[in-house]
C-alpha atoms as a PDB file:
ATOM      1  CA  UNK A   1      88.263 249.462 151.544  1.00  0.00           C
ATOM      2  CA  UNK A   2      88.486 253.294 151.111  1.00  0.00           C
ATOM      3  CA  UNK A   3      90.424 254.944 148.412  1.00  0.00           C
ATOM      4  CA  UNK A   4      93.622 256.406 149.689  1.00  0.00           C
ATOM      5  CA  UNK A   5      95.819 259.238 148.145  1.00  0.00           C
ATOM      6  CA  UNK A   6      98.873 261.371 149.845  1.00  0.00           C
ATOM      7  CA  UNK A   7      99.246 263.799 152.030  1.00  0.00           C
ATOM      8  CA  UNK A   8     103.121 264.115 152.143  1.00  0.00           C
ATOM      9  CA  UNK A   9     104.706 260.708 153.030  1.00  0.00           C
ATOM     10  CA  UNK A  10     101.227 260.094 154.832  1.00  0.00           C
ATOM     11  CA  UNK A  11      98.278 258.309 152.818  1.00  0.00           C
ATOM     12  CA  UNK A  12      94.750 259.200 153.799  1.00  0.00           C
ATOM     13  CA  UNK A  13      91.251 258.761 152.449  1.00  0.00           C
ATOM     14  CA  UNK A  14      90.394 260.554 149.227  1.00  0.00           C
ATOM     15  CA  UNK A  15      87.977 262.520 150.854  1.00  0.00           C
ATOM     16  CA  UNK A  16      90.442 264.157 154.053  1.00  0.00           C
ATOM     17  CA  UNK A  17      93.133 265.610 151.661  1.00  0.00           C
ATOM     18  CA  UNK A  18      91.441 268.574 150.929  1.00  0.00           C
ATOM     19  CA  UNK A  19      90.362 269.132 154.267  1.00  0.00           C
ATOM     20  CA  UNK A  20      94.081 268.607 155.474  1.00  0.00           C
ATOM     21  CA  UNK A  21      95.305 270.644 152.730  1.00  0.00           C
ATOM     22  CA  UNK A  22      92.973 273.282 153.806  1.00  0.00           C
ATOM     23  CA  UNK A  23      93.875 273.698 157.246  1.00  0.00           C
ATOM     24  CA  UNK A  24      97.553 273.504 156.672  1.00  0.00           C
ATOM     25  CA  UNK A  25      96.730 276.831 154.790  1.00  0.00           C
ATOM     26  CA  UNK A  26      94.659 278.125 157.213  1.00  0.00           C
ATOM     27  CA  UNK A  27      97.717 277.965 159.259  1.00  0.00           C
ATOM     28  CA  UNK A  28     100.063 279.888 157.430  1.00  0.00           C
ATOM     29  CA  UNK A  29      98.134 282.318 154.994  1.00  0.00           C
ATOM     30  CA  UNK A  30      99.416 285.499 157.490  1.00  0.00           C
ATOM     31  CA  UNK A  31     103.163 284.766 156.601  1.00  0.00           C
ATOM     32  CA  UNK A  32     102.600 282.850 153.417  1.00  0.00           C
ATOM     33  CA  UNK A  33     104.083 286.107 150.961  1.00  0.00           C
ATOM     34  CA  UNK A  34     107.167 286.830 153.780  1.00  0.00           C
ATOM     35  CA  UNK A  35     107.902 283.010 153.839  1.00  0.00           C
ATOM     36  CA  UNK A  36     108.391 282.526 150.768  1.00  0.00           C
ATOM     37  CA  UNK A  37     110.718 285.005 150.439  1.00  0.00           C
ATOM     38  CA  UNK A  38     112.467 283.684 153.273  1.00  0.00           C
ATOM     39  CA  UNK A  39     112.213 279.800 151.757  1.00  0.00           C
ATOM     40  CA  UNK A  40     114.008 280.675 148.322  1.00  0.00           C
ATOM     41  CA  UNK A  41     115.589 283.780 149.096  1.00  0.00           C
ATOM     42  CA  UNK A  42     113.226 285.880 147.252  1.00  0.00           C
ATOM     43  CA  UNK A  43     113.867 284.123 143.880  1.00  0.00           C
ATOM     44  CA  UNK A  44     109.762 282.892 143.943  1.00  0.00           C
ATOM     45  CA  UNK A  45     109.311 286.448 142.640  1.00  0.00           C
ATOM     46  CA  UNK A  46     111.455 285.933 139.722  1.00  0.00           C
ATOM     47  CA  UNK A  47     109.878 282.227 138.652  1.00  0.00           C
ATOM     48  CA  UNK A  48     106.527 284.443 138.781  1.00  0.00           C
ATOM     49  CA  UNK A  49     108.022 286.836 136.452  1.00  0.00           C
ATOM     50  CA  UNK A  50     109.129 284.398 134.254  1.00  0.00           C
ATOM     51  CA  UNK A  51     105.838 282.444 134.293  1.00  0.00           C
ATOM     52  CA  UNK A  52     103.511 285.630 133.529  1.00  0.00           C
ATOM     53  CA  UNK A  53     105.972 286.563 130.557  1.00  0.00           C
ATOM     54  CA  UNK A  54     104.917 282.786 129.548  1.00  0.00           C
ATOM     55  CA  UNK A  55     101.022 283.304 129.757  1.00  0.00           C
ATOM     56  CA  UNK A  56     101.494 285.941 127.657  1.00  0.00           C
ATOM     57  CA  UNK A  57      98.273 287.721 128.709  1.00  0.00           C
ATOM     58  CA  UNK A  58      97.511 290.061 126.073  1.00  0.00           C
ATOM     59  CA  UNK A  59      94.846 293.376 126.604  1.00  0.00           C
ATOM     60  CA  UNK A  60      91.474 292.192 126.743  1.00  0.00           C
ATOM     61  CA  UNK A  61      91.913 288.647 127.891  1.00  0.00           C
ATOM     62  CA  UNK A  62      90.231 286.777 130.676  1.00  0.00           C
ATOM     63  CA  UNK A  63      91.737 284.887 132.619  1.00  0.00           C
ATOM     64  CA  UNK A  64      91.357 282.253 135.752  1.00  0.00           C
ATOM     65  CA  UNK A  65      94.339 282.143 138.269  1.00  0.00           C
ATOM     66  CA  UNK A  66      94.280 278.837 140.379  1.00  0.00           C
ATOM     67  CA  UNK A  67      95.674 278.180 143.947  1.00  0.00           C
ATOM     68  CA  UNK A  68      95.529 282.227 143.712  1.00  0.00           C
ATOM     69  CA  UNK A  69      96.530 282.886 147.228  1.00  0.00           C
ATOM     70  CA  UNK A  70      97.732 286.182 147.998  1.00  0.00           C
ATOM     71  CA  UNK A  71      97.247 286.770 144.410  1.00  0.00           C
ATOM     72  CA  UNK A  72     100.606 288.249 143.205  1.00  0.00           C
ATOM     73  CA  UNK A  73     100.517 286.374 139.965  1.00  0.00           C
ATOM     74  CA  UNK A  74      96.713 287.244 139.524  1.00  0.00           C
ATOM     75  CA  UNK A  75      97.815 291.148 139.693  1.00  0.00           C
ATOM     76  CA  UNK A  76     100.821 290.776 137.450  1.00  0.00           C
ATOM     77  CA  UNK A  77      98.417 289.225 134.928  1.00  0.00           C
ATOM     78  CA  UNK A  78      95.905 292.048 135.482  1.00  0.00           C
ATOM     79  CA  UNK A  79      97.600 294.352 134.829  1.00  0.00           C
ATOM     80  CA  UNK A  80      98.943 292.889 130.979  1.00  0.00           C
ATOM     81  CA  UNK A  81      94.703 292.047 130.609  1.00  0.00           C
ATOM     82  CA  UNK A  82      94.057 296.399 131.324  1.00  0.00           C
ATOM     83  CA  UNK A  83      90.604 297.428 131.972  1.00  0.00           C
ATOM     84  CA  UNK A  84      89.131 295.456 128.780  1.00  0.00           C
ATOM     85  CA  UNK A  85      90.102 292.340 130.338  1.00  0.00           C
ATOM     86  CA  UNK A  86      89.650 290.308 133.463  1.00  0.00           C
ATOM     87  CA  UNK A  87      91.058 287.916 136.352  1.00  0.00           C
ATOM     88  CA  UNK A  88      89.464 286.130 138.508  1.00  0.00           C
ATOM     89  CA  UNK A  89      91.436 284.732 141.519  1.00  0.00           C
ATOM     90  CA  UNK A  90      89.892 281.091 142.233  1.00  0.00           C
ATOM     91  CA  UNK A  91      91.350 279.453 145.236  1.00  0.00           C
ATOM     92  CA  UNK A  92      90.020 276.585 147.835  1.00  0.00           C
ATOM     93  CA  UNK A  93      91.260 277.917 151.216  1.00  0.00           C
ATOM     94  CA  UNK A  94      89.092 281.483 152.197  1.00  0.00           C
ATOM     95  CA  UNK A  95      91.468 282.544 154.736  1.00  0.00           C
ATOM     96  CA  UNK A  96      94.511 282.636 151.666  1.00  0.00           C
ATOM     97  CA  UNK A  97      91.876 284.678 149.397  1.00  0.00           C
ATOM     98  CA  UNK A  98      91.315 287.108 152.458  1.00  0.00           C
ATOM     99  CA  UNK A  99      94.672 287.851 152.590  1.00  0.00           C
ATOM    100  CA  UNK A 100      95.142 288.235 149.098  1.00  0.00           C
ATOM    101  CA  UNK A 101      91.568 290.266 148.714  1.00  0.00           C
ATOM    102  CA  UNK A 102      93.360 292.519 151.640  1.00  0.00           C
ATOM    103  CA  UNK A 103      96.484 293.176 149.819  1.00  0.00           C
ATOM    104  CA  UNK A 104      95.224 293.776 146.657  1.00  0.00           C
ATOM    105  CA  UNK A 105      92.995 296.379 148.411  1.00  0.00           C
ATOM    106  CA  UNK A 106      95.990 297.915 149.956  1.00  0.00           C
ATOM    107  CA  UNK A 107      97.801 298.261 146.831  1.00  0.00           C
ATOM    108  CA  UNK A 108      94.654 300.220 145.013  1.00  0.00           C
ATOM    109  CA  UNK A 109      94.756 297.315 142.306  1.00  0.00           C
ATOM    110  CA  UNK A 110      90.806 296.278 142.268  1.00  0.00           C
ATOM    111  CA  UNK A 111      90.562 296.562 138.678  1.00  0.00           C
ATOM    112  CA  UNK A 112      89.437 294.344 136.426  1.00  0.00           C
ATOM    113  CA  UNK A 113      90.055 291.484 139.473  1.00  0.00           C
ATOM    114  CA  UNK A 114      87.370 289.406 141.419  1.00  0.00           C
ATOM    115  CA  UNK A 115      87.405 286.796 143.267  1.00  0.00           C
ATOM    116  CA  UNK A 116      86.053 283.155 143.987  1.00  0.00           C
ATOM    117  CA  UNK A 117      86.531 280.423 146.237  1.00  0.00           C
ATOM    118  CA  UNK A 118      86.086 277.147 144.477  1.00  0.00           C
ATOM    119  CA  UNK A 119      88.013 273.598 143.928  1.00  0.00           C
ATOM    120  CA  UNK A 120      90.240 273.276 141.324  1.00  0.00           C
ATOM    121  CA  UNK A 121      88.692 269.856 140.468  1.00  0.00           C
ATOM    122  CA  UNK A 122      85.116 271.277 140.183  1.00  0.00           C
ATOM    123  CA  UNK A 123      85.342 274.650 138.213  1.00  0.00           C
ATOM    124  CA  UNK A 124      82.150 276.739 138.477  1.00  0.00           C
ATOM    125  CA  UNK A 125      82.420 278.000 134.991  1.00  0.00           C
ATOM    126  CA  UNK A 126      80.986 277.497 131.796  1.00  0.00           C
ATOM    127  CA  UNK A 127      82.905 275.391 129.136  1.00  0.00           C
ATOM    128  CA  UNK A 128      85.322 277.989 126.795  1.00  0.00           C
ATOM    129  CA  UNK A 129      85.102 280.527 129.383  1.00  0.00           C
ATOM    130  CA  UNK A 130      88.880 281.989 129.519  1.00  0.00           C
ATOM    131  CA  UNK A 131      91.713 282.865 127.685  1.00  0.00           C
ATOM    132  CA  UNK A 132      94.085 281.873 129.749  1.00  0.00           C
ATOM    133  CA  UNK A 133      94.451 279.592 133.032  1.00  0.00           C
ATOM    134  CA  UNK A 134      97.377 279.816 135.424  1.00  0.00           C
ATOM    135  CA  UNK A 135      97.908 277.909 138.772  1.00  0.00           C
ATOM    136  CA  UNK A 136     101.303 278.523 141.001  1.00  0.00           C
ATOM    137  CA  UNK A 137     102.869 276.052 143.240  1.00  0.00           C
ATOM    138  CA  UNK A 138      98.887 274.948 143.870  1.00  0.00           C
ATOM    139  CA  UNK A 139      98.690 271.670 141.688  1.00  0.00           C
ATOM    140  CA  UNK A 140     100.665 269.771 144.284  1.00  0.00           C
ATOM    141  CA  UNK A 141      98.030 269.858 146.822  1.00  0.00           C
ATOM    142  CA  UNK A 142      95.267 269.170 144.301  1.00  0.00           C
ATOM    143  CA  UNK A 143      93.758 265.759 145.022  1.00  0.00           C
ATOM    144  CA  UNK A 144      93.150 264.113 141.788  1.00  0.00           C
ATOM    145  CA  UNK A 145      95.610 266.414 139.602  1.00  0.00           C
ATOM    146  CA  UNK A 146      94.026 264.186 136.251  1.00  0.00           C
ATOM    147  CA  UNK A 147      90.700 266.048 137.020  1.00  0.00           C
ATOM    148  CA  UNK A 148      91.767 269.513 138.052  1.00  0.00           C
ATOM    149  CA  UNK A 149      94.001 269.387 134.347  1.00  0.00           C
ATOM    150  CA  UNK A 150      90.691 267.949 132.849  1.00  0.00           C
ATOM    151  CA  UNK A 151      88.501 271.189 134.159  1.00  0.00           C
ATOM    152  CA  UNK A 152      91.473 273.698 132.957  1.00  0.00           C
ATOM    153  CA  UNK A 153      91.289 272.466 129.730  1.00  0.00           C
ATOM    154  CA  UNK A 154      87.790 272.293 129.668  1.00  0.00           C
ATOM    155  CA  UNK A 155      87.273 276.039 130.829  1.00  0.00           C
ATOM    156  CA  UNK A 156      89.679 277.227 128.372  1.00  0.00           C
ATOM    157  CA  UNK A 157      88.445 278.852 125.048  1.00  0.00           C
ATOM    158  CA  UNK A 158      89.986 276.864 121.611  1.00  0.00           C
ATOM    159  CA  UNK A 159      93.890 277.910 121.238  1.00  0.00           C
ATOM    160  CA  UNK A 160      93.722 279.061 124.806  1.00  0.00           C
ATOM    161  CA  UNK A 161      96.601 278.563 127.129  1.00  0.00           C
ATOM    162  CA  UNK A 162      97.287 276.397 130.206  1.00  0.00           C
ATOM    163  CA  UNK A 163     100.314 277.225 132.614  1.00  0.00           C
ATOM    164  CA  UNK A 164     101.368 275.506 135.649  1.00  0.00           C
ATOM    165  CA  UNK A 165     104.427 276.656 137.297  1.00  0.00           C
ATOM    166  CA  UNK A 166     105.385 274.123 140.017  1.00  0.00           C
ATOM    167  CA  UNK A 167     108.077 272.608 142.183  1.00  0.00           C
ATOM    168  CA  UNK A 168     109.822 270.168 140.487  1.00  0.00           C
ATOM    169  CA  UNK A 169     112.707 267.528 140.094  1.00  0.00           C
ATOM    170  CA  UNK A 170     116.206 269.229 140.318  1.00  0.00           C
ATOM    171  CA  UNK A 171     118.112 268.038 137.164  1.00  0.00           C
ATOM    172  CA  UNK A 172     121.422 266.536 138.607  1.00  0.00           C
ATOM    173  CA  UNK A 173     121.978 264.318 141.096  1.00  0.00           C
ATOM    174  CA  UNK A 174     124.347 266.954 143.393  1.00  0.00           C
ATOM    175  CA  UNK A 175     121.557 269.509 143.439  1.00  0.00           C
ATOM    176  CA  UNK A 176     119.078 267.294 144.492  1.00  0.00           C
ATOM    177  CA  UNK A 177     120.711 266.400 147.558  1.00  0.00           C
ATOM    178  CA  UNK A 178     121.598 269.761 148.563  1.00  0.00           C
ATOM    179  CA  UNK A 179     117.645 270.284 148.089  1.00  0.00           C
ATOM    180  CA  UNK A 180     116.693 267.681 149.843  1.00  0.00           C
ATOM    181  CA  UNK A 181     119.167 268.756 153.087  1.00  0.00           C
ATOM    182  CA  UNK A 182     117.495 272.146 152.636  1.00  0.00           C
ATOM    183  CA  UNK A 183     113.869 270.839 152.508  1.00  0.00           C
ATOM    184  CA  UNK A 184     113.979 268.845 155.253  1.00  0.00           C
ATOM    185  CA  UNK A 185     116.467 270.281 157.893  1.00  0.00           C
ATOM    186  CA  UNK A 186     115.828 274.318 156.886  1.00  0.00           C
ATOM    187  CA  UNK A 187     112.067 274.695 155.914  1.00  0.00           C
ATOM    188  CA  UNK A 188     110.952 273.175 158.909  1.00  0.00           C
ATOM    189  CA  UNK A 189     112.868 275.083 161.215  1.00  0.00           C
ATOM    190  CA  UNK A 190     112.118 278.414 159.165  1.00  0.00           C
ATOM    191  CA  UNK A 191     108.291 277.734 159.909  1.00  0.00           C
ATOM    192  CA  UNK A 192     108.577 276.508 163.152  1.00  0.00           C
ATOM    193  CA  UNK A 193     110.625 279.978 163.880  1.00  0.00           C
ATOM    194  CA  UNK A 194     108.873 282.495 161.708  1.00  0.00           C
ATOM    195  CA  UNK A 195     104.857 280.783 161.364  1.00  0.00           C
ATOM    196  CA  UNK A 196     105.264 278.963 164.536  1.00  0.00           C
ATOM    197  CA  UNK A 197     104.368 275.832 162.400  1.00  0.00           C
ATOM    198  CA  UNK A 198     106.523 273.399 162.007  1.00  0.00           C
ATOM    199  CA  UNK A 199     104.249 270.939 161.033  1.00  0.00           C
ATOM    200  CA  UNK A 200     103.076 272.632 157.697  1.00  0.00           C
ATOM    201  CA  UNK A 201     106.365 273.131 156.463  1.00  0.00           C
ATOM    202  CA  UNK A 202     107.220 269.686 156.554  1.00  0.00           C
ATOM    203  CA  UNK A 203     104.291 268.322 154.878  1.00  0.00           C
ATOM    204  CA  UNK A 204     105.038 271.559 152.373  1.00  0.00           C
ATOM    205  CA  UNK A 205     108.527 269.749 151.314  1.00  0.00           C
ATOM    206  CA  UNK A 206     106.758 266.175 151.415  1.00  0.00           C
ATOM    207  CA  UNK A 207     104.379 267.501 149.007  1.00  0.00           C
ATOM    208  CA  UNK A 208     107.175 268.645 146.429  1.00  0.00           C
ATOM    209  CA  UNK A 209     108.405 265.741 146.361  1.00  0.00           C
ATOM    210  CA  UNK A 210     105.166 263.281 145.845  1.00  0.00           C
ATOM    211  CA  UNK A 211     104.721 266.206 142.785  1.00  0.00           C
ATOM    212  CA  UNK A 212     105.119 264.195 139.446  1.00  0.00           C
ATOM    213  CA  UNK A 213     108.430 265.165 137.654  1.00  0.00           C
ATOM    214  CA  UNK A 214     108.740 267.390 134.705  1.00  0.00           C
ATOM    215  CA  UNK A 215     108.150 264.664 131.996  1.00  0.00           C
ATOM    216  CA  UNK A 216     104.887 262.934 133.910  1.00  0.00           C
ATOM    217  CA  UNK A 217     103.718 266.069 134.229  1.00  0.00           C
ATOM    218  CA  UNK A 218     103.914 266.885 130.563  1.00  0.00           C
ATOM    219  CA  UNK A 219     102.155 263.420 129.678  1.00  0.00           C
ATOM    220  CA  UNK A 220      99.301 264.293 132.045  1.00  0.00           C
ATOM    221  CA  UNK A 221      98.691 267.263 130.128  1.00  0.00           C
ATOM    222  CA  UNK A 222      98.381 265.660 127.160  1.00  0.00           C
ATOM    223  CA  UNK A 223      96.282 263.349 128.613  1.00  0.00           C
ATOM    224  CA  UNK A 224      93.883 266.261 129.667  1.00  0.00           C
ATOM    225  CA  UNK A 225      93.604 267.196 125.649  1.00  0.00           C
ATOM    226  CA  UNK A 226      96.268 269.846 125.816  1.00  0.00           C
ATOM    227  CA  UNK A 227      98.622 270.149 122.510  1.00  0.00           C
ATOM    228  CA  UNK A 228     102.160 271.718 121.976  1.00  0.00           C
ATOM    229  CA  UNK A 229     103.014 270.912 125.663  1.00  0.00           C
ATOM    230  CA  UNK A 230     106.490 272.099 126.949  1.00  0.00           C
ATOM    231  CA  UNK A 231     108.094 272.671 130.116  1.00  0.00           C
ATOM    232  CA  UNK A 232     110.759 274.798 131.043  1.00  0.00           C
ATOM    233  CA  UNK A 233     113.140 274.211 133.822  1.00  0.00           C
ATOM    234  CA  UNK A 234     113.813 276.702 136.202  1.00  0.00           C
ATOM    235  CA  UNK A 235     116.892 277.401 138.691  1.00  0.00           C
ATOM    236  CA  UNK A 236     117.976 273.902 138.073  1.00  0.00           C
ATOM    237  CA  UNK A 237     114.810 272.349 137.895  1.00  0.00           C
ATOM    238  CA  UNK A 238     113.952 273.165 141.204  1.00  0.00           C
ATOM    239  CA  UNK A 239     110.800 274.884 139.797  1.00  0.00           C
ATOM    240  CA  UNK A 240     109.295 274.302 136.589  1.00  0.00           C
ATOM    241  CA  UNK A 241     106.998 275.888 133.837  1.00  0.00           C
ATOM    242  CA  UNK A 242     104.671 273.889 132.065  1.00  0.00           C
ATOM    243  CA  UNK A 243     102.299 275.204 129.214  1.00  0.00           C
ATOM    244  CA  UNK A 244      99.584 273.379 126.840  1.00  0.00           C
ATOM    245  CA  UNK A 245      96.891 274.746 124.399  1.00  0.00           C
ATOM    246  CA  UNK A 246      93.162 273.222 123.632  1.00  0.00           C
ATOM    247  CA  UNK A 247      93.098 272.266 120.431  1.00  0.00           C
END
């Protein structure tokens, strides 16, 4: 019998999440950056903020930005590491690091910033490589989360720092419901009107909620090796920051 995981409310085979993940990626990467501002009313840019202020890149650092994307995070970062330092924005999905690679470009913001196209759960990178390793609302989607956690940490130089800044569990009961009316009557209907996709927005609000809470979360990071692991909740808990260091 074949190993199963979820996509969404859906379970597949192991082995077709990532492809599914991929295309539903594929699909949106054009209006991924105006769609978010449109699905939380622009406040994604301030959980960024928050969570670069976190990482606490200093100059001279190098550092490995996950589920990169358009790579707004990566550039925030790169510009804290200055020319010393270094980012590289890692992400499955080529059409999402196109984009990004095409904005960055636009904005004159090359240095210190390259780019690679890899799988979270199989880092190309020597052990004790970075600084610092970030990934933004991109651990969802990973397959086996225990194993993508397991390559941060392993990656990571001793006393560097993990962050993961995800959707989470909203932390009363009256919120949640309100979220849950939003995520599955208003996302949908935003991508079917804006991305002509439908389809990807729903499994995008599935997704948040098969994401472990705040607390399991924190306990898989541990699990990984990571000590002094804390989470912060954001807008309600709606979006949360966690953080753990190698010993």
């Amino acid at each position: 019998m074949k190993e199963t995981t979820h996509f969404g409310y859906q379970d597949v085979p192991i082995e077709e999440k990532t492809y599914r993940v991929r295309e539903v990626f594929n699909s949106v990467a054009r209006q991924y950056d105006l769609m978010n501002d449109l699905m939380s009313a622009g406040l994604h840019r301030l959980w960024k903020r928050v969570a670069v202020e976190t990482a606490a890149v200093r100059p001279g650092m190098h550092v490995l930005d996950l589920a990169s994307g358009t790579g707004d995070l990566a550039r925030a970062m790169a510009q804290r590491a200055g020319s010393k330092g270094s980012v590289v924005l890692a992400d499955i999905n080529d059409q999402m690091l196109r984009v990004g690679r095409d904005r960055t470009i636009d904005a004159g913001e090359l240095v210190g910033l390259s780019w690679c196209q890899c799988d979270a759960e199989t880092l190309p990178f020597p052990d004790a490589s970075f600084d610092r390793v970030t990934i933004g609302f991109g651990l969802r989607n990973v397959t086996q989360k225990e194993v993508a956690l397991s390559e941060m940490y392993r990656i990571l130089k001793p006393t560097g720092r993990a962050l993961v800044l995800e959707f989470s569990k909203p932390i009363s009961q009256p919120l949640e419901q309100v979220y849950d009316l939003y995520s599955f009557n208003v996302l949908p209907m935003l991508g079917q009107l804006v991305a002509n996709d439908k389809a990807s927005y729903q499994y995008l609000a599935e997704s948040i909620r098969k994401h472990p809470d705040q607390d399991t979360l924190k306990s898989m990071m541990e699990d990984a090796g990571f000590c002094d692991t804390k989470y912060q909740n954001l807008t309600g808990g709606i979006v949360a920051i966690h953080s753990g260091v190698k010993r």
